[in-house]
N, C-alpha and C. Protein backbone atom coordinates (compact mmCIF):
# COMPACT_ATOMS: atom_id res chain seq x y z
N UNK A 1 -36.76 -111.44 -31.51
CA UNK A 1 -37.22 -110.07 -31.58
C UNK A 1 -36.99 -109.54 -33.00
N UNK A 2 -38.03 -108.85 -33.44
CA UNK A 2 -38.20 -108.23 -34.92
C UNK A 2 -37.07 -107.14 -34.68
N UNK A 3 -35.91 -107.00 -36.40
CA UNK A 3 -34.98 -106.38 -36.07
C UNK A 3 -34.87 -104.94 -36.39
N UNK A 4 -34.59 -104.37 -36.26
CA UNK A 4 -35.34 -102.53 -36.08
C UNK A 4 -34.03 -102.45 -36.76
N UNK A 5 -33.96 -101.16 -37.40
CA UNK A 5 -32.91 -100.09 -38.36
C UNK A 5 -32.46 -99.06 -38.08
N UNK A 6 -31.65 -98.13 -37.74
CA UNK A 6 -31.98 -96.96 -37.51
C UNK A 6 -30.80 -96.26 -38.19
N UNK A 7 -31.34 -95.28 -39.68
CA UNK A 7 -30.19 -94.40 -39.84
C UNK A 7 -30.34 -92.49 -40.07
N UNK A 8 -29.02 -91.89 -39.72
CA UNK A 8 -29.41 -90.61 -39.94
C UNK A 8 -29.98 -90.16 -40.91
N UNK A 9 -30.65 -89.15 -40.95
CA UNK A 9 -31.30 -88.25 -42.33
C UNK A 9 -30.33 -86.87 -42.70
N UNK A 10 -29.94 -86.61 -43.53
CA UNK A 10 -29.17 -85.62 -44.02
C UNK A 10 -30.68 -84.54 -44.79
N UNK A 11 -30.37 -83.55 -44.17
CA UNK A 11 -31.80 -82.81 -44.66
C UNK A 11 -31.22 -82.07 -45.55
N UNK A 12 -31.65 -81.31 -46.80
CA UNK A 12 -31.29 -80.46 -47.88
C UNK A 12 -32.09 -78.93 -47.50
N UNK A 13 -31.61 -77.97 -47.96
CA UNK A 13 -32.23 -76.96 -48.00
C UNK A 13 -33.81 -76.94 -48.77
N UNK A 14 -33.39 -77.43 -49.60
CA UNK A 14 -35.19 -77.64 -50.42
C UNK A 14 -35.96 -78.41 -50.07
N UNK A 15 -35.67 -79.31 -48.62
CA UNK A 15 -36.64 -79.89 -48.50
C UNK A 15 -37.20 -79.01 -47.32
N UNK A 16 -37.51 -77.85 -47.35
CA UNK A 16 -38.04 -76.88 -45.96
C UNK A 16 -39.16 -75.80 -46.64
N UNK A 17 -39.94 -76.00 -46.23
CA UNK A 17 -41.45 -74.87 -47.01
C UNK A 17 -41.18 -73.70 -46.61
N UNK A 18 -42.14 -72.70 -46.75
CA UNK A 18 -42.09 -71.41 -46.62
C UNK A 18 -42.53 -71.05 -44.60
N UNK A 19 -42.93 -72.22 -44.59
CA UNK A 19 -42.92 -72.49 -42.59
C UNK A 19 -41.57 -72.81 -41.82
N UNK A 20 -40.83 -73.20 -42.56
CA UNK A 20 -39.48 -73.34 -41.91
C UNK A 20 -39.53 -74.64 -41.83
N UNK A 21 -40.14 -75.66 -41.60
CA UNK A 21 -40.23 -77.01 -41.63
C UNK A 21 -40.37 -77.63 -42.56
N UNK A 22 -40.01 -78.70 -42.34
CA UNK A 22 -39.69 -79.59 -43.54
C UNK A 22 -40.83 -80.51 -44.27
N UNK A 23 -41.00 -80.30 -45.33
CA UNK A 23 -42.30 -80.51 -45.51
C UNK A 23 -42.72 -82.29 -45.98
N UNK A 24 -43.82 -82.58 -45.82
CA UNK A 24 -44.48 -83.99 -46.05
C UNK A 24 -43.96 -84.72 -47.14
N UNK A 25 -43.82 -84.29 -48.11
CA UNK A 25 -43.07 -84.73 -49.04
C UNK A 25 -41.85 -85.19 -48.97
N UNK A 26 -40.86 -84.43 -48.41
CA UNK A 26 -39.58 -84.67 -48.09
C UNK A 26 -39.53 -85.85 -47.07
N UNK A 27 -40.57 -85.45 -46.25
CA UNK A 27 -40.47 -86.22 -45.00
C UNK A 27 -41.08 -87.97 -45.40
N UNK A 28 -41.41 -88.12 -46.67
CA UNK A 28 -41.98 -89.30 -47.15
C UNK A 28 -40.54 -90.26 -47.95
N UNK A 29 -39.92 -89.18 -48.50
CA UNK A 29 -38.58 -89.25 -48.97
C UNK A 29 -37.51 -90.43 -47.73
N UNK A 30 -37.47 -89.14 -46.54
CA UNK A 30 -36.61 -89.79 -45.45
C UNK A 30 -37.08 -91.27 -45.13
N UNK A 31 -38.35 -91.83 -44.82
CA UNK A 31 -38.68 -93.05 -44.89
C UNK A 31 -38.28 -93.67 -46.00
N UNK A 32 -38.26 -93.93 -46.84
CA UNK A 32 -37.99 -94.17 -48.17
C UNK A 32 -36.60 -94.65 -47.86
N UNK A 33 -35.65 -93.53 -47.65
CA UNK A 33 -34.59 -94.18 -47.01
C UNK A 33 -34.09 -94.77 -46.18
N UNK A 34 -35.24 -94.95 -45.53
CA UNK A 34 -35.29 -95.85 -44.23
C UNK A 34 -35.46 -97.37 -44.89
N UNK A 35 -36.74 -97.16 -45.49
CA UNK A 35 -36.77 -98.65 -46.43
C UNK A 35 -35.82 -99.76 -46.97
N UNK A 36 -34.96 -98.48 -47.87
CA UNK A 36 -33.91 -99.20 -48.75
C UNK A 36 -32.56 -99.61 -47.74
N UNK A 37 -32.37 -98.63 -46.59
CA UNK A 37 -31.39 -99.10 -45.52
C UNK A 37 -31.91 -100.54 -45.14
N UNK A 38 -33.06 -100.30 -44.43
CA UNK A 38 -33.54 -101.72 -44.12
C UNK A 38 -33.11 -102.61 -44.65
N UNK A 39 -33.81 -102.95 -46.49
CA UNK A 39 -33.56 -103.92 -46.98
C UNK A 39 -32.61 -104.79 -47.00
N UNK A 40 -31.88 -103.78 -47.94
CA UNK A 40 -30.03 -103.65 -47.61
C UNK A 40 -29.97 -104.52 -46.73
N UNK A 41 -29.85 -104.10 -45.16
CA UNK A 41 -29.00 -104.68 -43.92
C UNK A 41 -29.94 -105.74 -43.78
N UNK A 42 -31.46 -105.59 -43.62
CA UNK A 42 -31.48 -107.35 -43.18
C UNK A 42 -32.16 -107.79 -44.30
N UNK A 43 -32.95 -107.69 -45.68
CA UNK A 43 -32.97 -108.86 -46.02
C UNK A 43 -31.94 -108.90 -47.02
N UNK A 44 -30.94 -107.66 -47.38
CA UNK A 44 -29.90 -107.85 -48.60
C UNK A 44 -30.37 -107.25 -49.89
N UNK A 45 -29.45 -107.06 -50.83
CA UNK A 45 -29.69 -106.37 -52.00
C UNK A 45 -30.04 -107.02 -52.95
N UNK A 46 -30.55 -108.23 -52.81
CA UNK A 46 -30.95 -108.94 -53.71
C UNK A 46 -32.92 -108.54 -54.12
N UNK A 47 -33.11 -108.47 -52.41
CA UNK A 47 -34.68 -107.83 -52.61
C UNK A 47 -34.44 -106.55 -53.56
N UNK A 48 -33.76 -105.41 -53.98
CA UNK A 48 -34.26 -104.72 -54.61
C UNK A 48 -33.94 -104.50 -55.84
N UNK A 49 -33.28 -106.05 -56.70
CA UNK A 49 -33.31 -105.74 -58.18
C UNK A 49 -33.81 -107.22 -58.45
N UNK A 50 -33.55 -108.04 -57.60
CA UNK A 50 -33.67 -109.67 -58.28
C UNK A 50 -35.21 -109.85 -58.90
N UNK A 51 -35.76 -111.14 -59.28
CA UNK A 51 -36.81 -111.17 -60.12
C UNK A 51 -37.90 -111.07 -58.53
N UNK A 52 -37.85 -111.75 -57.55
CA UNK A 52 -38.50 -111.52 -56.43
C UNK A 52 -38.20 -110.11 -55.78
N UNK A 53 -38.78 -109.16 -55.63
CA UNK A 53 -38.85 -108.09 -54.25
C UNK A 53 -40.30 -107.50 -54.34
N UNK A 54 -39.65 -106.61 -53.59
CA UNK A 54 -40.77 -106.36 -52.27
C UNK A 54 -41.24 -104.87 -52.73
N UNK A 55 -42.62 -104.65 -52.47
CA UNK A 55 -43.22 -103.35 -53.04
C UNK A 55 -44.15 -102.53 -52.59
N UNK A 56 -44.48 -101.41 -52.15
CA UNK A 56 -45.37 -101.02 -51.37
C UNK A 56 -46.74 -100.98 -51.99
N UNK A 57 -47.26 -101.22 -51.40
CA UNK A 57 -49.62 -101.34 -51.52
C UNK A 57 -49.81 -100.60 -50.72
N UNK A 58 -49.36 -100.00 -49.53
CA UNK A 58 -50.17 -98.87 -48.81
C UNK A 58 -49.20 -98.16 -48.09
N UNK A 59 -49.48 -96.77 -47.92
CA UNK A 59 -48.91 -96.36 -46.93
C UNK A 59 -49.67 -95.18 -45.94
N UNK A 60 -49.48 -94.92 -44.72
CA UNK A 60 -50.11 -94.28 -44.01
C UNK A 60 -49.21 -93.32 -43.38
N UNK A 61 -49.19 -92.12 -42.95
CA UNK A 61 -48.26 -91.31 -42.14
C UNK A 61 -49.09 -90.17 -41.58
N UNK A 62 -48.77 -90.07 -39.89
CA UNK A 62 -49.09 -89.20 -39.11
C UNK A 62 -47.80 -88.20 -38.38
N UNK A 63 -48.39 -87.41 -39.00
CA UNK A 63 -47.52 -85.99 -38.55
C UNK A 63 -47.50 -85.44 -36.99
N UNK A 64 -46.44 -85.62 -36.49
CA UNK A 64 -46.89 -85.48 -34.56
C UNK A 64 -45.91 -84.30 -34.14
N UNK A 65 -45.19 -83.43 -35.00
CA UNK A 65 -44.64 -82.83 -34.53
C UNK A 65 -43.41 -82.02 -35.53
N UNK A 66 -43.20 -80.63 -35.52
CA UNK A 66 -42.16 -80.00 -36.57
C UNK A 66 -40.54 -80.79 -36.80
N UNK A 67 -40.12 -80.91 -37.87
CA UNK A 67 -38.73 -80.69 -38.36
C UNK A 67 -38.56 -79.94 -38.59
N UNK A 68 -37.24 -79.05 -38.45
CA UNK A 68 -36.84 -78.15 -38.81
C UNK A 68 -35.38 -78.25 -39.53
N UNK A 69 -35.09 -77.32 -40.33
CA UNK A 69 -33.52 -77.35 -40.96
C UNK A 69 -32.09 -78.22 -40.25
N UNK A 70 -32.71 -77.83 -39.22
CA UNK A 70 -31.29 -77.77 -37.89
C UNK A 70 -31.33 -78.81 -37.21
N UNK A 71 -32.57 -79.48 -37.36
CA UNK A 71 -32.72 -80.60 -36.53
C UNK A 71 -32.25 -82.03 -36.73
N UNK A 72 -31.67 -82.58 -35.90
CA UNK A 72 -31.00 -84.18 -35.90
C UNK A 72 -31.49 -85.12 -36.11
N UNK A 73 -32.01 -85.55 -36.87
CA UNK A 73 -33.19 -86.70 -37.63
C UNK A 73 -32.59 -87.95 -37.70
N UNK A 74 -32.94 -89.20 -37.52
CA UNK A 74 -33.47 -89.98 -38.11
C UNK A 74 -33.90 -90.81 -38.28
N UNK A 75 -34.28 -91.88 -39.11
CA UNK A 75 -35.09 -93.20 -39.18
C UNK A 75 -35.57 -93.73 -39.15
N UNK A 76 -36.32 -94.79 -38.13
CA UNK A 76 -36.04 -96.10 -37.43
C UNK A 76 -37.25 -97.03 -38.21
N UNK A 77 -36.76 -98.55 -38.45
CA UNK A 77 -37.94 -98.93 -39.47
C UNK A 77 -37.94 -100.54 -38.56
N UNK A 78 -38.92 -100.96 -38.79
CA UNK A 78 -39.39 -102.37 -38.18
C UNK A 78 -40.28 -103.27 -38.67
N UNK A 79 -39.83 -104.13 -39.20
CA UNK A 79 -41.78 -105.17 -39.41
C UNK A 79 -42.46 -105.07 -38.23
N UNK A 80 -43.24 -104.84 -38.35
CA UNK A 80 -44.19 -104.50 -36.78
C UNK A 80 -45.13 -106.23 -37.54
N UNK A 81 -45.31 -106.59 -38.53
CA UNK A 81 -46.41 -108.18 -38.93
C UNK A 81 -45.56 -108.57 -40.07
N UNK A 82 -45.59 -109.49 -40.10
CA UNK A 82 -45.00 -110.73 -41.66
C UNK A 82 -46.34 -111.05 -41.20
N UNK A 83 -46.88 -111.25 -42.21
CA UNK A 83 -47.96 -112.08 -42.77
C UNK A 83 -47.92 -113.35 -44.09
N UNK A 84 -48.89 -113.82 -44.67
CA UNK A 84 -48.52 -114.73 -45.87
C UNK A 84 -47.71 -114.26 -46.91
N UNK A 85 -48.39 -113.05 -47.68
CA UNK A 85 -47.75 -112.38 -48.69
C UNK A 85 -47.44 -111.35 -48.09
N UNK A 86 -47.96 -110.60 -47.09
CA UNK A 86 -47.35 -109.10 -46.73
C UNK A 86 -46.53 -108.97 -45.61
N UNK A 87 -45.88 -107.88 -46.01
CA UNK A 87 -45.11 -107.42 -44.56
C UNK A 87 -45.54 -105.75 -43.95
N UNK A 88 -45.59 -105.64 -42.75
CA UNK A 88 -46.24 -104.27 -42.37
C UNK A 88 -44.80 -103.53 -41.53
N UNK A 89 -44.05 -102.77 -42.40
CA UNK A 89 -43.35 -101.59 -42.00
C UNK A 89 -43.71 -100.85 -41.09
N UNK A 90 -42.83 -100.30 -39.71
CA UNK A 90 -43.52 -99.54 -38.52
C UNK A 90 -42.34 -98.50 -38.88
N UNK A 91 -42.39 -97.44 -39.32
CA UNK A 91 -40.93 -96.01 -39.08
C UNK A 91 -41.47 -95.14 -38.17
N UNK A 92 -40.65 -94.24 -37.45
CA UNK A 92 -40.40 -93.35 -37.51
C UNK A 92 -39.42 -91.96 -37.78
N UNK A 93 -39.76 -91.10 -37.53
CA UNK A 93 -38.88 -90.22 -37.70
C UNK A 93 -38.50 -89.41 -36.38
N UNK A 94 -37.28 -89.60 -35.95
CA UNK A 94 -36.62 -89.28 -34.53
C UNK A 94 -36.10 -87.98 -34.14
N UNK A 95 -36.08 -87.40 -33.75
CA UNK A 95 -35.69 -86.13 -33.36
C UNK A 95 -34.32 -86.18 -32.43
N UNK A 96 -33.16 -85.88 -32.10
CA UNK A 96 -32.32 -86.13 -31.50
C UNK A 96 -31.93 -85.07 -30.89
N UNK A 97 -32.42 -84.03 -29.43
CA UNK A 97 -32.19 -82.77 -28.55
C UNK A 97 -30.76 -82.99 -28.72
N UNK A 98 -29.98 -81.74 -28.43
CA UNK A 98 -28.67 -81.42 -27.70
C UNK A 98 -28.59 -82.45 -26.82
N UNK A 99 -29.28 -82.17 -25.95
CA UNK A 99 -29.13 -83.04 -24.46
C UNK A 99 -29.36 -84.53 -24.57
N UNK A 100 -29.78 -85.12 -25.73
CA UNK A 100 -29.60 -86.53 -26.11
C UNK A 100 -31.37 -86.91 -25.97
N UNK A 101 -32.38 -86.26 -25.63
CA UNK A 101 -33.35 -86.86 -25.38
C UNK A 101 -34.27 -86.61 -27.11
N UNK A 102 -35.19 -87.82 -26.70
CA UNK A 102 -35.68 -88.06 -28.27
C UNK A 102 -37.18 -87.69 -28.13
N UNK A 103 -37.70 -87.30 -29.70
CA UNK A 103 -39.00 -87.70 -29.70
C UNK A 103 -39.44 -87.88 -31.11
N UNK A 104 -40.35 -88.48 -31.24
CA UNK A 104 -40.58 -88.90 -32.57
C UNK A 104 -41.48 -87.56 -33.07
N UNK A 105 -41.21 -87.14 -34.27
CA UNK A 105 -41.87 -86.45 -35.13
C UNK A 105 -43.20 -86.69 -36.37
N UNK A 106 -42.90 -88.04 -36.70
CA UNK A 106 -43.55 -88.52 -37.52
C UNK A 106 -43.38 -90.48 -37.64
N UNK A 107 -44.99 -90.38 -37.69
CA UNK A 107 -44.79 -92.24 -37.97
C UNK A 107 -45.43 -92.24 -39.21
N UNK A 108 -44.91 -93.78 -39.94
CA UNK A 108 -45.63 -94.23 -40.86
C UNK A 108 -45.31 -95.70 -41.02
N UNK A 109 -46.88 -96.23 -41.68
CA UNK A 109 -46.90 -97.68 -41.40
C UNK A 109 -47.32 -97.58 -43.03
N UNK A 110 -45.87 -98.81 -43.67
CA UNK A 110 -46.87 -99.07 -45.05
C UNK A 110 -46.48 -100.66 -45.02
N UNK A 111 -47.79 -100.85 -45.77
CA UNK A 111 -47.75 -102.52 -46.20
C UNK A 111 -47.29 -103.25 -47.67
N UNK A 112 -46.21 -103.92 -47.43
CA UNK A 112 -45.28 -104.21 -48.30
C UNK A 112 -45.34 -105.65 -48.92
N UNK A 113 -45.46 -106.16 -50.58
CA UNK A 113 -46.14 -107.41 -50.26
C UNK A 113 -44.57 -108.23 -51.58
N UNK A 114 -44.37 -109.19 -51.40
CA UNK A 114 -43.23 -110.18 -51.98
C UNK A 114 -43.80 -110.29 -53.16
N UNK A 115 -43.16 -109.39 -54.25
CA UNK A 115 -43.89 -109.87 -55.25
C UNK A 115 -42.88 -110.09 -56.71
N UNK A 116 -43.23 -111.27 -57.80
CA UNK A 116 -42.66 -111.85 -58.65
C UNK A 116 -42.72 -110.74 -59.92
N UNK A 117 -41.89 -110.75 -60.14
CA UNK A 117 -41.18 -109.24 -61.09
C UNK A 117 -42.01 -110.08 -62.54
N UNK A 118 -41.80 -111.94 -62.83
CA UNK A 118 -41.74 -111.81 -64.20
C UNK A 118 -42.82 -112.87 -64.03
N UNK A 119 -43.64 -113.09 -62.81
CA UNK A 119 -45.19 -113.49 -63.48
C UNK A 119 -46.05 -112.54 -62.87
N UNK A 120 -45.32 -111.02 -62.63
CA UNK A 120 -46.58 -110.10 -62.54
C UNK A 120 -47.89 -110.22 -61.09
N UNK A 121 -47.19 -111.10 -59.86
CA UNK A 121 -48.14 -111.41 -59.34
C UNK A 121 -47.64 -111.50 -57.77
N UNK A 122 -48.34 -111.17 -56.75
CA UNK A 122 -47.61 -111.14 -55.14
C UNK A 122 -47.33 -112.59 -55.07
N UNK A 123 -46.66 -112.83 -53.66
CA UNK A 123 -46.55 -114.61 -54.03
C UNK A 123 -45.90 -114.42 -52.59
N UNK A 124 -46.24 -115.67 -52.01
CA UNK A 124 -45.64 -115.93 -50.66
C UNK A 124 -44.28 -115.16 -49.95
N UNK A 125 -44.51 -114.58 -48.84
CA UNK A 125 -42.86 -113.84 -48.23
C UNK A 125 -42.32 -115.30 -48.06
N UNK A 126 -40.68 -115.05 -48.58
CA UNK A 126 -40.10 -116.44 -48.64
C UNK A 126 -39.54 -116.69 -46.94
N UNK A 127 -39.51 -117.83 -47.18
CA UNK A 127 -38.74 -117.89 -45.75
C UNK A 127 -37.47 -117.22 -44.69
N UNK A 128 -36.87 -117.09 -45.48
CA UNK A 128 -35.56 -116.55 -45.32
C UNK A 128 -35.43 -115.26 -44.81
N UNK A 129 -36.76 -114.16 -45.91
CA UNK A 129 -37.06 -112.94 -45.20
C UNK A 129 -37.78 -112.49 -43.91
N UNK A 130 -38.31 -114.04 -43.64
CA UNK A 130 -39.56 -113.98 -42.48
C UNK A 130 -38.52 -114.23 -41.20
N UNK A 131 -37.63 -115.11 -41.58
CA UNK A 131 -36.49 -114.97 -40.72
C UNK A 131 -35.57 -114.07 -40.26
N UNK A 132 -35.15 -113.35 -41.49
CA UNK A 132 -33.99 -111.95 -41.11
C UNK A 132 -35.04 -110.75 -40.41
N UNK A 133 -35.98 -111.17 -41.02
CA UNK A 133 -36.81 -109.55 -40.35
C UNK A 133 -37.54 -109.80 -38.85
N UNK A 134 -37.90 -111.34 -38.25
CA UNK A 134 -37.96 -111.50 -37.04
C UNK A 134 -36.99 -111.95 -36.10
N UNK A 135 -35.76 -112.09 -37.02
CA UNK A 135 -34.10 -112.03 -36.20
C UNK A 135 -34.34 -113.59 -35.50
N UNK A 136 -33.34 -113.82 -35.36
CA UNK A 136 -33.31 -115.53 -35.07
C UNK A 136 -32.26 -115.76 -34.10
N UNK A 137 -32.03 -114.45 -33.00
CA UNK A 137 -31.13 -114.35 -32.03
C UNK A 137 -30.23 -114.50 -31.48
N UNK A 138 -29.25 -114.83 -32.96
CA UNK A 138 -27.97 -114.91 -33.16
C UNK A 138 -27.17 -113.80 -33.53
N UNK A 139 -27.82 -113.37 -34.41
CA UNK A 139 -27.08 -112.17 -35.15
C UNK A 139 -27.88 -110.52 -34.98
N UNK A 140 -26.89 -109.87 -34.57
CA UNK A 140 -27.37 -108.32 -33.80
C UNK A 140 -26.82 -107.36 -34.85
N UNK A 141 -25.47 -107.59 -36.15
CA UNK A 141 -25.24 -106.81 -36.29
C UNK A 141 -26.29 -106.02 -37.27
N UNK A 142 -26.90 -106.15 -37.73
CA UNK A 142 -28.09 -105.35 -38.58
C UNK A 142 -28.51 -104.47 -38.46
N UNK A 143 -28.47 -104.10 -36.64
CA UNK A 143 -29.25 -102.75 -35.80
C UNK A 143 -27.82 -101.94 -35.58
N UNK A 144 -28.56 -100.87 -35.60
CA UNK A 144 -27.33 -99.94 -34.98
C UNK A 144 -27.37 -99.29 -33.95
């Protein structure tokens, strides 16, 4: 099973418009940090300085519902496809009631492709990442 992420969002005062909600921008931000958590925990910090990592080519996001200041946010990120060179990111953004029940606020799917820092060019997802990110059902601690 592909291994999912999930961490809180700490919201700032400036990230809230003149609607009280938190606006698209910000909310592009919180994924973002969803990303780099990801990496981090399953494929490691090597994807985001070594001569190989990983880079976004697209991204898409649908807005399904308000954030607000007050509200309990966060995360959740997944390869939803590994492909040859690409990988397809599934987030959302979680809402967390008092009463414990959830709903998602916002999804976004971007496509992420393995690419070589010093010949300038995408290049095969290596093995290793095709592994940590479809989990190899040994190791759980990655999810939270």
């Amino acid at each position: 099973m592909a291994r999912k992420t999930e961490i809180p969002i700490q919201k700032r005062f400036s990230d809230v418009d003149s609607f009280h909600h938190v606006n698209n921008v910000s909310q592009q931000m919180y994924f973002d940090v969803g990303k780099v958590d990801y990496y981090r925990r399953v494929l490691g910090e090597d994807v985001l300085f070594d001569r190989l990592r990983i880079i976004t080519v697209a991204t898409s996001t649908s807005y399904l519902g308000q954030i607000r200041l007050e509200d309990e946010i966060a995360v959740t990120t997944v390869a939803s496809k590994v492909g040859n060179k690409s990988v397809t990111l599934a987030q959302q953004l979680i809402h967390t009631a008092a009463d414990g029940s959830r709903r998602v606020c916002s999804e976004s799917t971007s496509v992420m492709v393995a690419f070589d820092f010093a010949a300038q060019q995408a290049v095969p997802v290596p093995d290793a990442w095709r592994k940590r990110m479809l989990g190899d059902g040994t190791d759980s601690s990655h999810s939270r």
